[in-house]
Protein backbone atom coordinates (compact mmCIF):
# COMPACT_ATOMS: atom_id res chain seq x y z
CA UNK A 1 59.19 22.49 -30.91
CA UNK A 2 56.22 21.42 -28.59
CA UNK A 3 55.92 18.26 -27.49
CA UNK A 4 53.11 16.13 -29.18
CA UNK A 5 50.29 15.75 -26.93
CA UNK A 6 49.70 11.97 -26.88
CA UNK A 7 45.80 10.76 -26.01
CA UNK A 8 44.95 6.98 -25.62
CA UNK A 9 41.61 5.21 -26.98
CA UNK A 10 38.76 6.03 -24.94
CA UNK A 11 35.34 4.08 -25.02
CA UNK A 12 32.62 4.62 -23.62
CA UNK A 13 28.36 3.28 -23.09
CA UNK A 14 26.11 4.84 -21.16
CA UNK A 15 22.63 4.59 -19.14
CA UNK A 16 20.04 6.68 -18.13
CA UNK A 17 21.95 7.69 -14.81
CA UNK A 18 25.42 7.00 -15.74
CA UNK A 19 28.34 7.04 -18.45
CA UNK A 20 31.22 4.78 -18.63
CA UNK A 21 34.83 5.34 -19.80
CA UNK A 22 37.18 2.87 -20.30
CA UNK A 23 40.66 4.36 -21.33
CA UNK A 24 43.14 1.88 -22.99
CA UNK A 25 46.28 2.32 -20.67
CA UNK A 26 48.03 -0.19 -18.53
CA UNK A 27 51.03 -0.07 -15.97
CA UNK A 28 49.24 3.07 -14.71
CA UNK A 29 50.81 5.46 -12.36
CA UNK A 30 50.22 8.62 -10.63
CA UNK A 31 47.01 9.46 -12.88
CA UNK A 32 44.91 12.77 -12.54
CA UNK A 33 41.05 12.65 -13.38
CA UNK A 34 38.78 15.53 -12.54
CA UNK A 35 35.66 16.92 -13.68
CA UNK A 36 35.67 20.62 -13.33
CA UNK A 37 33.29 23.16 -15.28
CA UNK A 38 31.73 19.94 -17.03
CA UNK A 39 34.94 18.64 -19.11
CA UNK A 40 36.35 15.95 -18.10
CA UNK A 41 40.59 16.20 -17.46
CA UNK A 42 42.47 12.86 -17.50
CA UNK A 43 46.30 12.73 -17.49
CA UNK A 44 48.66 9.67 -16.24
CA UNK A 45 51.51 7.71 -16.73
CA UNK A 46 51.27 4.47 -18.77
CA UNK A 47 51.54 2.37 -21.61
CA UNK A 48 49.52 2.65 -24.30
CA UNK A 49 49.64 2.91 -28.61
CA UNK A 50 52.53 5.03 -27.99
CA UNK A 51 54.16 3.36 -25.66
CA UNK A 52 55.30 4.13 -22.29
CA UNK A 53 54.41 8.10 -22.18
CA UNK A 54 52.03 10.39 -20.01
CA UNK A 55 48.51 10.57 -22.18
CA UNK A 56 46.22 12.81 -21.70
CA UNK A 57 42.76 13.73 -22.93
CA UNK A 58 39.48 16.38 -22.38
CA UNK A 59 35.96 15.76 -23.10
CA UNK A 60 33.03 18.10 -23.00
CA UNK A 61 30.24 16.59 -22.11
CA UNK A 62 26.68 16.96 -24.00
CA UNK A 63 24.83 17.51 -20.73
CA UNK A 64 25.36 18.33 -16.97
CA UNK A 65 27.10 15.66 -14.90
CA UNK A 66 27.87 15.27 -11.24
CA UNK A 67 31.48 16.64 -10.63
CA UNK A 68 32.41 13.88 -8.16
CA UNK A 69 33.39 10.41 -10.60
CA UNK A 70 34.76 7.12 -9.72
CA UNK A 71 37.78 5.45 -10.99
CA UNK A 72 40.01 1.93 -10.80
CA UNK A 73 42.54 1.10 -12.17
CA UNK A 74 43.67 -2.02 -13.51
CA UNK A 75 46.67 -3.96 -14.71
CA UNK A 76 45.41 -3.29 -18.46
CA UNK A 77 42.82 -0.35 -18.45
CA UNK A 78 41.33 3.12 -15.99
CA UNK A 79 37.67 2.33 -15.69
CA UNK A 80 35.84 5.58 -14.90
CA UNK A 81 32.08 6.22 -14.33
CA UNK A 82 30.54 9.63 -14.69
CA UNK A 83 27.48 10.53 -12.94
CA UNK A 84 24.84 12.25 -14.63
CA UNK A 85 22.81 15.27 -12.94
CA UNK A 86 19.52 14.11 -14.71
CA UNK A 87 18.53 11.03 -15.44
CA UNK A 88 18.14 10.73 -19.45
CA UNK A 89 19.62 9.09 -22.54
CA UNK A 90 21.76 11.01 -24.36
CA UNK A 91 22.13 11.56 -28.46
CA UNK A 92 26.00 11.06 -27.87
CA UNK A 93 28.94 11.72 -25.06
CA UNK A 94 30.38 14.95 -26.01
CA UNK A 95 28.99 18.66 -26.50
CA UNK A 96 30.41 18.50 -29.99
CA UNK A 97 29.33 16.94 -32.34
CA UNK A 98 32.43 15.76 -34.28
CA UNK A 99 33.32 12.64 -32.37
CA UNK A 100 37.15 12.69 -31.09
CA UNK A 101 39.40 10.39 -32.94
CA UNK A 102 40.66 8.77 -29.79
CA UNK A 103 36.76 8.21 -28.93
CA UNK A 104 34.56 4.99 -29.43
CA UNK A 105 31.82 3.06 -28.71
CA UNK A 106 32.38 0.44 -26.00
CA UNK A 107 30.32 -2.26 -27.40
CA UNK A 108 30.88 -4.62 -24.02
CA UNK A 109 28.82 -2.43 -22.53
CA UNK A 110 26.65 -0.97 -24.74
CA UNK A 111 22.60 -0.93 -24.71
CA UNK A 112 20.19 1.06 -26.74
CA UNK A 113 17.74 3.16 -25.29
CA UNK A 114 14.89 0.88 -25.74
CA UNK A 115 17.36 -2.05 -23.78
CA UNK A 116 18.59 -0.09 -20.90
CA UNK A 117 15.07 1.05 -20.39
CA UNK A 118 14.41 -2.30 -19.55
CA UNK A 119 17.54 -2.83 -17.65
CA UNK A 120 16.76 0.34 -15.54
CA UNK A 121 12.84 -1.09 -15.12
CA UNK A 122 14.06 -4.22 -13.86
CA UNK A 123 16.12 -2.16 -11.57
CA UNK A 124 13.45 -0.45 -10.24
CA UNK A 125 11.20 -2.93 -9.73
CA UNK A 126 13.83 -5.23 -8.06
CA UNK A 127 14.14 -1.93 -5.16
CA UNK A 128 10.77 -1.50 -5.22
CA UNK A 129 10.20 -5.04 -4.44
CA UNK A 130 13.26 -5.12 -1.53
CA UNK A 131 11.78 -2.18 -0.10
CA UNK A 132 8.20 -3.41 0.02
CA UNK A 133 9.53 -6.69 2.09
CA UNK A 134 11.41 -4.75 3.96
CA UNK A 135 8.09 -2.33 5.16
CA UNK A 136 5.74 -5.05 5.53
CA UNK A 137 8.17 -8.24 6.60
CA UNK A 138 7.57 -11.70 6.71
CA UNK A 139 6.08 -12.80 10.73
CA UNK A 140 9.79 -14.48 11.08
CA UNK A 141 11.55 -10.92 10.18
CA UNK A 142 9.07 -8.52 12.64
CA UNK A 143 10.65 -10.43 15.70
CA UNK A 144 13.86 -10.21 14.62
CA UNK A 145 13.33 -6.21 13.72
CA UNK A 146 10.92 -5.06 16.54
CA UNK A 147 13.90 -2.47 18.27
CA UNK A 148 15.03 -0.95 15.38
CA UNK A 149 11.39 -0.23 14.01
CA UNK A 150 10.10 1.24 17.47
CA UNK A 151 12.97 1.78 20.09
CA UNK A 152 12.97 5.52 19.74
CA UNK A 153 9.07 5.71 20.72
CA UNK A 154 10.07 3.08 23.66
CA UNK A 155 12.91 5.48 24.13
CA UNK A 156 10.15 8.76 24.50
CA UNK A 157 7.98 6.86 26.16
CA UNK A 158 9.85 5.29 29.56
CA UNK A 159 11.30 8.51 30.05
CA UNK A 160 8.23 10.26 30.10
CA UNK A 161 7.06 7.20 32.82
CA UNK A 162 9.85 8.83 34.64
CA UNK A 163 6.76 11.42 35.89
CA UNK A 164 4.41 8.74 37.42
CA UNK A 165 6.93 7.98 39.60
CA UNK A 166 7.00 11.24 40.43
CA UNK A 167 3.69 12.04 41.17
CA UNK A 168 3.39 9.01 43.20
CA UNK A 169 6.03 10.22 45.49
CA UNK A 170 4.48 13.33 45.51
CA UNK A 171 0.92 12.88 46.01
CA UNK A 172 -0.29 13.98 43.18
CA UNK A 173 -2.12 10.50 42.70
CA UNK A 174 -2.67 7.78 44.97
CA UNK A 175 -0.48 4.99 43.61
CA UNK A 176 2.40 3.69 46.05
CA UNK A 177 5.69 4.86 45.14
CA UNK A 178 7.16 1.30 45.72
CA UNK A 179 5.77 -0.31 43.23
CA UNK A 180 5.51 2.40 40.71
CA UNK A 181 9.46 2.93 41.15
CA UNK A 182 9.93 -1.41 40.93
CA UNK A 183 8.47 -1.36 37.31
CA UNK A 184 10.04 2.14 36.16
CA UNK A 185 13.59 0.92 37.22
CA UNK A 186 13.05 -2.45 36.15
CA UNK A 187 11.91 -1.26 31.97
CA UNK A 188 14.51 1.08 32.07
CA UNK A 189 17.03 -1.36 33.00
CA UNK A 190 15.91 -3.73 30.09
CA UNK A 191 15.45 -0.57 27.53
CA UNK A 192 18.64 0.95 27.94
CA UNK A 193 21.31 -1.53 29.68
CA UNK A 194 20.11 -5.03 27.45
CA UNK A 195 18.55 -3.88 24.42
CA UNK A 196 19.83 0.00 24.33
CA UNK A 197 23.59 -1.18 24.88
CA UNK A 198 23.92 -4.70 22.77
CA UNK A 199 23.48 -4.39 19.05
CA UNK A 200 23.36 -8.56 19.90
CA UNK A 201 20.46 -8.40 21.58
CA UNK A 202 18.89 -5.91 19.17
CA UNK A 203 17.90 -8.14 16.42
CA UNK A 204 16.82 -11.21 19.56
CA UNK A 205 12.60 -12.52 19.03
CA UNK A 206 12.47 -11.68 22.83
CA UNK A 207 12.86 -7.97 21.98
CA UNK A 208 9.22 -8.01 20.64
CA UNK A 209 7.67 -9.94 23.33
CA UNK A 210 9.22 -7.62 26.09
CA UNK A 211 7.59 -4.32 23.67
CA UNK A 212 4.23 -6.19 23.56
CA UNK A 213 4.05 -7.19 26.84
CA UNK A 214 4.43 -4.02 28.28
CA UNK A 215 2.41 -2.14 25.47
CA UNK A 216 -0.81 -4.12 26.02
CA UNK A 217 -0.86 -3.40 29.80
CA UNK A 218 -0.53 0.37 29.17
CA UNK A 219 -2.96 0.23 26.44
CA UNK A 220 -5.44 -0.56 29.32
CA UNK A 221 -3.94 1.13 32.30
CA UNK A 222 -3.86 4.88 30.84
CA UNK A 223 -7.28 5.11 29.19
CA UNK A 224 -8.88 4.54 32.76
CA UNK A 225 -6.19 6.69 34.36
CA UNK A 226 -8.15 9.42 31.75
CA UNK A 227 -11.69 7.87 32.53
CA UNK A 228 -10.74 8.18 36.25
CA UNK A 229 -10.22 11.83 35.95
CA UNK A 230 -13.54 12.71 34.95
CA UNK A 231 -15.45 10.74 37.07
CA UNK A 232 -16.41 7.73 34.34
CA UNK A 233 -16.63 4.47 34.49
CA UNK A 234 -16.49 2.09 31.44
CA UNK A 235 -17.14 -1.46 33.06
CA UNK A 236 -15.23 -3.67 30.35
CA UNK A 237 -12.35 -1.28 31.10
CA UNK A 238 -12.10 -1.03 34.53
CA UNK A 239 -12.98 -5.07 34.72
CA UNK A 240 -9.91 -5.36 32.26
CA UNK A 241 -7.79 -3.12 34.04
CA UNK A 242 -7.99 -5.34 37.13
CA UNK A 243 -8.05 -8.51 35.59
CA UNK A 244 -5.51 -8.41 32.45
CA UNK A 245 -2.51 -7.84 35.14
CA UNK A 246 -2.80 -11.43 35.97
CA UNK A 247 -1.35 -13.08 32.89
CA UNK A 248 0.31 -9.88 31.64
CA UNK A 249 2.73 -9.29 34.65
CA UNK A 250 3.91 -12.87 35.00
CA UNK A 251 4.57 -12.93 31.10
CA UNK A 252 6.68 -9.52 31.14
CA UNK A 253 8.58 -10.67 33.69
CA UNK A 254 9.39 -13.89 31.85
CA UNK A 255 10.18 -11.54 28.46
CA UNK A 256 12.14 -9.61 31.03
CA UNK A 257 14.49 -12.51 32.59
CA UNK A 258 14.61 -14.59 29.05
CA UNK A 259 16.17 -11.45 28.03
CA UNK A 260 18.83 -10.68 30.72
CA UNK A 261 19.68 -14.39 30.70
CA UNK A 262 20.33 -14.70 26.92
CA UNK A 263 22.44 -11.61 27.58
CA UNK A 264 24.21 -12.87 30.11
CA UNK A 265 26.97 -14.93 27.45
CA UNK A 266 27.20 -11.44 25.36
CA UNK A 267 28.28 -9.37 28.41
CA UNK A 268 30.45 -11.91 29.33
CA UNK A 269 32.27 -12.20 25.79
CA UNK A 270 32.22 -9.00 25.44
CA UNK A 271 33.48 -7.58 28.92
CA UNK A 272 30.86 -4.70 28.81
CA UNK A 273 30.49 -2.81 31.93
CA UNK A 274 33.00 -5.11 33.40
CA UNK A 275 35.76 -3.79 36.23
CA UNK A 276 38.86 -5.00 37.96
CA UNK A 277 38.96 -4.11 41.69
CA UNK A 278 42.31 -1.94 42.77
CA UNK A 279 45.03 -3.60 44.21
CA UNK A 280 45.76 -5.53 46.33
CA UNK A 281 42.64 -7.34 45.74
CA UNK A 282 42.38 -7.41 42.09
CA UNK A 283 39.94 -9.57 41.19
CA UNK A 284 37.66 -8.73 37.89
CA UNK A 285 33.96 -8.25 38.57
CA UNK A 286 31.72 -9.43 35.48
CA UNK A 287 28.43 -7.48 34.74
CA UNK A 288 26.77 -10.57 34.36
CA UNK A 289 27.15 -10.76 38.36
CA UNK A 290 24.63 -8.08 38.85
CA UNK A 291 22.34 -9.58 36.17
CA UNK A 292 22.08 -12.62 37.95
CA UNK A 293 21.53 -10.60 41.27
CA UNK A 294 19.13 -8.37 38.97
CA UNK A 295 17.58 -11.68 38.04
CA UNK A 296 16.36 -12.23 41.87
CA UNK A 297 15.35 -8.78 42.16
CA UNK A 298 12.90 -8.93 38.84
CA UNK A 299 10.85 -11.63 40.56
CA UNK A 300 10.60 -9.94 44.12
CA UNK A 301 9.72 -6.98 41.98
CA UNK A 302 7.17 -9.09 39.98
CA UNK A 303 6.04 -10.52 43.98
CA UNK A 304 5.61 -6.80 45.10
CA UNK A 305 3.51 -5.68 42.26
CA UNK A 306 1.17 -9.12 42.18
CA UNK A 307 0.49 -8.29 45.81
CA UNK A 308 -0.03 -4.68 45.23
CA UNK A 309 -2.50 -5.08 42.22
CA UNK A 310 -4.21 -8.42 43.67
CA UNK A 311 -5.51 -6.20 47.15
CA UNK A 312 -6.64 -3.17 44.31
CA UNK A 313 -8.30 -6.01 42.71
CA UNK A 314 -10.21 -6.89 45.91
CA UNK A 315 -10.75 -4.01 46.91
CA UNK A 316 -12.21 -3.17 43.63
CA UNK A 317 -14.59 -5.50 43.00
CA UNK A 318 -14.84 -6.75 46.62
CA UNK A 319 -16.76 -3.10 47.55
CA UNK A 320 -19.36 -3.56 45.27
CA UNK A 321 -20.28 -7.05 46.60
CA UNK A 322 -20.44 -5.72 49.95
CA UNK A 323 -22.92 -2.62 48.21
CA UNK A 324 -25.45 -5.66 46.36
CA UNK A 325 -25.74 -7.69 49.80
């Protein structure tokens, strides 16, 4: 004689994306729940209206379902939720349309159409909300998320500024190589060592003061670089070219050394890039050494380039005074 095949009360509710199973067992152990062809397979040890026995139990269901599902167990019950492959409500759970003894409503959970309609609205308009915020921001929240929205342009960019150092050493353009090798270094530096390297600093207000800084000079600097080339000469641009250097350099070299000093802590708690000299004389080496040495460098850099772009400023504007007298 075959064993009976013992199945425990099953209820279930459902949304528009999802169904929900709740199977009366408790003490569960070793259970086995899969979803293969659409049918549902459930089979475990545990105490239920029979019982401590292994239960077991198939469903069909009406419509297509996602074959992965999700499961937990608890002291009294198996929760189990069922993805559905297309978001609709369904006339019932199973393909037939007898209902299973063992099956019932779970009326904890259950909604009518018309309700979880609303339920899925509210949803919906709850992530559409979130999502809006999160594209436009508050003023407060585009400081604080200024690297993650545009550090992969910054990224392209200073590595592409790579070549004007390059064509300054060259001689493809005039520019000293000095200078031009000062600002690359020093932008790469805070790009990819500060910001690139310390999720910390990442989310810092200084991060979008060092990006504005810097993209408001070359805002000016490369459309007369192109005016240059073909022999034009837009007077508001080439007078703001000259002239916007003044407050812009001084500021972007404060963004620059407000940022390596409020990383200076992080590297230290964190012992990034730190090292340990060999022995005998083994004596640890903090970065935050060579930030403070970097520190001194930034402002003979910032001394270098003031003096560079002051005599192109003179020489600039003090040609054409010497051309009206």
């Amino acid at each position: 004689m075959e064993n009976q095949v013992l199945t425990p009360h099953v209820y279930w509710a459902q949304r528009h994306r999802e169904l929900y199973l709740r199977v009366e067992l408790s003490d569960v152990q070793n259970p086995a729940i899969s979803i293969t062809e659409n049918v549902l397979h459930f089979k475990a040890q545990g105490h239920g209206a029979k019982g401590d026995n292994v239960y077991e139990f198939h469903l069909e269901f009406l419509d297509l379902v996602k074959p992965e599902l999700v499961y937990k167990l608890t002291q009294r019950q198996v929760n189990i939720t069922v993805q559905k492959k297309v978001s609709q409500w369904w006339e019932r759970l199973t393909k037939q349309e007898k209902r299973p003894l063992f099956l019932a409503p779970d009326f904890d959970r259950w909604l009518d159409e018309s309700d979880a309609e609303m339920e899925l609205r509210a949803k919906e308009e709850e992530r559409l909300n979130k999502l809006r915020i999160e594209s436009q921001g508050s003023p407060e929240k585009s400081f604080y998320d200024t690297f993650h929205t545009v550090a992969d342009m910054m990224y392209f960019c200073q590595m592409l500024a790579v070549v004007e150092a390059i064509n300054a050493a060259i001689g493809v353009t005039k520019s000293p190589v000095i200078p031009s090798l000062f600002q690359l270094l020093g932008r790469n530096f805070i790009l990819f060592i500060i910001f690139g390297t310390m999720e910390e600093m990442q989310n810092k207000a200084v991060v979008f003061f060092v990006f504005y800084i810097w993209s408001t000079a070359e805002i000016l600097r490369y459309p007369f670089y192109m005016l240059s080339c073909i022999d034009m000469d837009w007077k508001v641009l080439t007078w703001l070219r000259y002239t916007m250097w003044i407050p812009l350099y001084p500021l972007g070299c404060l963004a620059e050394a407000v940022s390596v000093i409020q990383s200076i802590p992080i590297f230290n708690e964190t012992g990034r890039f730190s090292f340990t000299l060999p022995y005998p004389v083994k004596i640890k080496v903090r970065f935050s050494f060579f930030l403070q040495i970097y520190l001194i460098i930034l402002f003979l850099g910032l001394y270098i380039n003031f003096r560079h772009l002051y005599k192109q400023r003179r020489r600039r504007f003090g040609q054409k005074k010497k051309k009206i007298h």
